[in-house]
C-alpha atoms as a PDB file:
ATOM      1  CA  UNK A   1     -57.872 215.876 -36.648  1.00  0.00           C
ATOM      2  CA  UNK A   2     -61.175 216.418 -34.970  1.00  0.00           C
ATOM      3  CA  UNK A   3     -64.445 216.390 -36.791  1.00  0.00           C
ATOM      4  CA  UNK A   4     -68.444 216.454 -35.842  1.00  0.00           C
ATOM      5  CA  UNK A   5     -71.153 214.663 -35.813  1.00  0.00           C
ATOM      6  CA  UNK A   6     -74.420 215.736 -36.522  1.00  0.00           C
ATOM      7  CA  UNK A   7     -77.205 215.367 -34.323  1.00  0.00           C
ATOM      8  CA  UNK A   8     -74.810 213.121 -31.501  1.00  0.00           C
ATOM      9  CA  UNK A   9     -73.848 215.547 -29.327  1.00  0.00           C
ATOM     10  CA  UNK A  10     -77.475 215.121 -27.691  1.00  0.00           C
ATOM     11  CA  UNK A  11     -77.447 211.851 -27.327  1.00  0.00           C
ATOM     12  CA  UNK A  12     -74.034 211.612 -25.213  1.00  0.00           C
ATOM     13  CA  UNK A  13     -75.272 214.445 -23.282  1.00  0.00           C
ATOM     14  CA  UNK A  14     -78.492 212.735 -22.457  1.00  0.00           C
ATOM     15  CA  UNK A  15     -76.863 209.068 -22.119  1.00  0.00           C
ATOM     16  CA  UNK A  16     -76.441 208.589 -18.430  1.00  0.00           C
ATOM     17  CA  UNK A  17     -80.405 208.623 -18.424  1.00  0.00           C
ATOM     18  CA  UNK A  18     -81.370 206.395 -21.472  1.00  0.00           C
ATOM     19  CA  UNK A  19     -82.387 203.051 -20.697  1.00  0.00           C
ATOM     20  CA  UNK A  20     -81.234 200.574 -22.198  1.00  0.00           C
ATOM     21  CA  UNK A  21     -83.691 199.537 -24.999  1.00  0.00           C
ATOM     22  CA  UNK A  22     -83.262 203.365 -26.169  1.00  0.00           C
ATOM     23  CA  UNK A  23     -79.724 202.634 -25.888  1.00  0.00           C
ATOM     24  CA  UNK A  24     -80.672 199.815 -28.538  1.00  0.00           C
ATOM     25  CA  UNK A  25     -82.500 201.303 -30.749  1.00  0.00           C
ATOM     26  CA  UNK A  26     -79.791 203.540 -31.347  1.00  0.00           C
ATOM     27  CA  UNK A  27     -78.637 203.473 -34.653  1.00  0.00           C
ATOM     28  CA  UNK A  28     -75.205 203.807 -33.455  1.00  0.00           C
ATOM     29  CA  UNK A  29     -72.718 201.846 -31.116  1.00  0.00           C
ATOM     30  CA  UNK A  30     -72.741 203.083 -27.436  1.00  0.00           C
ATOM     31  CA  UNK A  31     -70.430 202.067 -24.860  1.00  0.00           C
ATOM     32  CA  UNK A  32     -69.885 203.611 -21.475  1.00  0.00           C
ATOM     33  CA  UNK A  33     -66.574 202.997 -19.825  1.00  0.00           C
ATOM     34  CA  UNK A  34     -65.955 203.381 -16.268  1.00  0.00           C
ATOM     35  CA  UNK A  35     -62.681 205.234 -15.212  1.00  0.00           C
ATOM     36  CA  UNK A  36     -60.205 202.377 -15.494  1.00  0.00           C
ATOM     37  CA  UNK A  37     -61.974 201.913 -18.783  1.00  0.00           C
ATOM     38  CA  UNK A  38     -64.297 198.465 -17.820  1.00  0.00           C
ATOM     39  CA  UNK A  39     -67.179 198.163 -20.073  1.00  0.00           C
ATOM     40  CA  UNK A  40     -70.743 199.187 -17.877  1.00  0.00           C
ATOM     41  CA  UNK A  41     -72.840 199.350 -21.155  1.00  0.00           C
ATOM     42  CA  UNK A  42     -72.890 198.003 -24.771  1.00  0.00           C
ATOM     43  CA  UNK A  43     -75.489 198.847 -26.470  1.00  0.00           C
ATOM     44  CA  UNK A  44     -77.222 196.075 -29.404  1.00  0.00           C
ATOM     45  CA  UNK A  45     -75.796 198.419 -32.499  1.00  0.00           C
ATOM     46  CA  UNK A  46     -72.469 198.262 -31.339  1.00  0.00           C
ATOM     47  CA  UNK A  47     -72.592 194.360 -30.401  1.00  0.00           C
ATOM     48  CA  UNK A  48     -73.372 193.966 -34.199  1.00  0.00           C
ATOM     49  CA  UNK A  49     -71.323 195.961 -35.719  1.00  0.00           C
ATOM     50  CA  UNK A  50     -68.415 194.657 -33.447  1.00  0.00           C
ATOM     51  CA  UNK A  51     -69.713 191.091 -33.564  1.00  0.00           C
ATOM     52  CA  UNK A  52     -69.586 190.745 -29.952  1.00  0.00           C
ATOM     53  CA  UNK A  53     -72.099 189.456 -27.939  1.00  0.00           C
ATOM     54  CA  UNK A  54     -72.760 191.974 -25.061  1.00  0.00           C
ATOM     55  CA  UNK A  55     -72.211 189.664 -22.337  1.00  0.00           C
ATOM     56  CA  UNK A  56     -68.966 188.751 -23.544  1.00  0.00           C
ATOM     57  CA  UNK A  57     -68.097 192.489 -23.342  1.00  0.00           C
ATOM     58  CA  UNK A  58     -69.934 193.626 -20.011  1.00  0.00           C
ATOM     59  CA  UNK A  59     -67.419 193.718 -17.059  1.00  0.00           C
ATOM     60  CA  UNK A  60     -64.691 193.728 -19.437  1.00  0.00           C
ATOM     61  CA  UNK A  61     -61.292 196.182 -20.358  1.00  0.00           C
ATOM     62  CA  UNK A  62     -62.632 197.803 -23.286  1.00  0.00           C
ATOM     63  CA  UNK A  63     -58.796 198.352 -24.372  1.00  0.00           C
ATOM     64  CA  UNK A  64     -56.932 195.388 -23.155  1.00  0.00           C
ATOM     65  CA  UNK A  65     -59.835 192.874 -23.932  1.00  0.00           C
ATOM     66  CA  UNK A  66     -62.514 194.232 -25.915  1.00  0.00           C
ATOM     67  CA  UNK A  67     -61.028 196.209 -28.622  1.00  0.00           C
ATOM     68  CA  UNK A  68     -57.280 195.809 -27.829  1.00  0.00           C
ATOM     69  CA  UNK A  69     -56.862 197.921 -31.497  1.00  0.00           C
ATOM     70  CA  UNK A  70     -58.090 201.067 -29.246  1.00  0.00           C
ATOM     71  CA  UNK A  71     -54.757 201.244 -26.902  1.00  0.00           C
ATOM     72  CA  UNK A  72     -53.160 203.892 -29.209  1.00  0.00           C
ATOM     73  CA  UNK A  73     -52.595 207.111 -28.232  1.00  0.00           C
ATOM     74  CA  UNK A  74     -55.013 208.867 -30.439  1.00  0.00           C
ATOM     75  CA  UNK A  75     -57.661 207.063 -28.657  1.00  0.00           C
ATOM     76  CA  UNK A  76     -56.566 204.968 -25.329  1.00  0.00           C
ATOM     77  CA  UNK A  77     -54.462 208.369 -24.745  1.00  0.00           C
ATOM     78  CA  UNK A  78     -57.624 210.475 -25.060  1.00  0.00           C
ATOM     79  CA  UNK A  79     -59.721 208.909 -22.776  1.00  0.00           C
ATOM     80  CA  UNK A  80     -56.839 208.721 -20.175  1.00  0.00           C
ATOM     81  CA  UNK A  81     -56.601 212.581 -20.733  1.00  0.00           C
ATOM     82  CA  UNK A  82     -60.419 213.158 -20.646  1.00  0.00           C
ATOM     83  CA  UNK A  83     -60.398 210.864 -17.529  1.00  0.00           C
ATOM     84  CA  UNK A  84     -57.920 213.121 -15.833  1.00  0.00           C
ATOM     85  CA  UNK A  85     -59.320 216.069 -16.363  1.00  0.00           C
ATOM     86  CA  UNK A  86     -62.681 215.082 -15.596  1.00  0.00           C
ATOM     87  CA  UNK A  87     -63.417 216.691 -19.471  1.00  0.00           C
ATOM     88  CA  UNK A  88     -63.938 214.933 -22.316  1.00  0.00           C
ATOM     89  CA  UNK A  89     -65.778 215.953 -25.566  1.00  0.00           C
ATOM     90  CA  UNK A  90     -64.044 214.933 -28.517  1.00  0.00           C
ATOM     91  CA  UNK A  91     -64.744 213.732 -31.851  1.00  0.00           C
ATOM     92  CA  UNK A  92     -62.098 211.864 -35.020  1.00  0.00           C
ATOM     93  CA  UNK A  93     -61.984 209.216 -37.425  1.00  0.00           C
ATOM     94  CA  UNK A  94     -60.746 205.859 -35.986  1.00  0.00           C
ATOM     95  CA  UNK A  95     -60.153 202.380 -38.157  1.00  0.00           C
ATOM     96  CA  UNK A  96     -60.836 199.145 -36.232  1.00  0.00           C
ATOM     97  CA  UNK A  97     -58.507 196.180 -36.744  1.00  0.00           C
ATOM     98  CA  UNK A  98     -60.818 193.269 -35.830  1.00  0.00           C
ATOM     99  CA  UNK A  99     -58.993 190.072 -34.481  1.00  0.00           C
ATOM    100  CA  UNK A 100     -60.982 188.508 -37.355  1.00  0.00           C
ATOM    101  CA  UNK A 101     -59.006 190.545 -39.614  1.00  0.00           C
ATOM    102  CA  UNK A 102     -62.365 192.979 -40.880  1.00  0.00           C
ATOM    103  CA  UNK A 103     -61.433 196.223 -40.777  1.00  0.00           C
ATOM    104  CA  UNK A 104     -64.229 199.564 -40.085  1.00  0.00           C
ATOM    105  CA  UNK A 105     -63.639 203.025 -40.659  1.00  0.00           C
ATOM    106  CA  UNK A 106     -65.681 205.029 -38.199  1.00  0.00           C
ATOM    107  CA  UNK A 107     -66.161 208.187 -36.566  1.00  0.00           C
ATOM    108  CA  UNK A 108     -65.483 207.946 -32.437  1.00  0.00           C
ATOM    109  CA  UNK A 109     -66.939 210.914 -30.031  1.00  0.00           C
ATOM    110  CA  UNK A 110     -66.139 210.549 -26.593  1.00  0.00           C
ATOM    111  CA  UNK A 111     -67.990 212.798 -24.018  1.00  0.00           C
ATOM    112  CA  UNK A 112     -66.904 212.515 -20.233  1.00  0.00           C
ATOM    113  CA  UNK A 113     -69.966 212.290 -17.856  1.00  0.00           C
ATOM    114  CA  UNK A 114     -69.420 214.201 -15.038  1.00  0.00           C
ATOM    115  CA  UNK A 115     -72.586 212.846 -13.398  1.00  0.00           C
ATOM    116  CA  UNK A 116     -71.909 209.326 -13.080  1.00  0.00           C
ATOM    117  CA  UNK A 117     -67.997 209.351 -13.802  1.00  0.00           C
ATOM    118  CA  UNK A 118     -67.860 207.698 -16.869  1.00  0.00           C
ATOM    119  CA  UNK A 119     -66.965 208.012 -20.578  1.00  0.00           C
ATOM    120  CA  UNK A 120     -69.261 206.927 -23.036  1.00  0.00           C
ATOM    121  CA  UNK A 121     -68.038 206.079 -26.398  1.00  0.00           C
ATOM    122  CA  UNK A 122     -70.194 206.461 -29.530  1.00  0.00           C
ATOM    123  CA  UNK A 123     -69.030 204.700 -32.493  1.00  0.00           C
ATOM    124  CA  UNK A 124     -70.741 206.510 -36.092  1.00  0.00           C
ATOM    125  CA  UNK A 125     -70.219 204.179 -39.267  1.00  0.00           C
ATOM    126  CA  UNK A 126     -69.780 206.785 -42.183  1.00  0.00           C
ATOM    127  CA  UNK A 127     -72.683 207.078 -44.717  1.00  0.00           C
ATOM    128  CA  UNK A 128     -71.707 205.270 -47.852  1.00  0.00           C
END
């Protein structure tokens, strides 16, 4: 099931040109994947939330090594779609399984930039 997110769409659209402190002051996670899915960027909001250091996630496979919970198909098998077709806009609900044993419910959108060849993943906590 896909859903929406209000008022994101913008900033994927725009994220290829943010630096990073507006990145950070994001009040949601960004990540932008390359096409074999390393980690580029990680923004501050998404290092706390995943309680990862950004360092220790730069350079990294975001599904093998960074969030090995992701290599499903209803989210590693998006991206590898998206990546394909050189489209990607999608939005659903995703829970992460934390090695630590937490577990998040979120909302993922993944937009494909065609400019710079990447995906950039934007992870939404729900309101509670």
């Amino acid at each position: 099931m896909q859903g929406t997110l209000s008022g994101t769409s913008g900033v994927l659209e725009r994220a290829d040109v943010l630096s990073e402190d507006e990145l950070d002051s994001l009040p949601v996670g960004m990540i932008q994947l390359n096409r074999d899915g390393t980690v580029l960027k990680f923004n501050q909001t998404e290092s706390s939330l995943a309680r990862m250091a950004r360092d220790e996630a730069l350079g990294k496979s975001f599904f093998d090594e960074v969030a090995p919970c992701t290599k499903v198909k209803g989210f590693y098998g998006r991206f590898l779609e998206g990546v394909e077709n050189r489209k990607l806009h999608t939005v659903f609900p995703y829970e992460f399984r934390f090695r630590d044993g937490r577990q998040k419910k979120v909302m993922i959108s993944m937009f494909y930039s065609g400019s710079t060849e990447t995906v950039w993943v934007l992870v939404q906590r729900p309101e509670s």
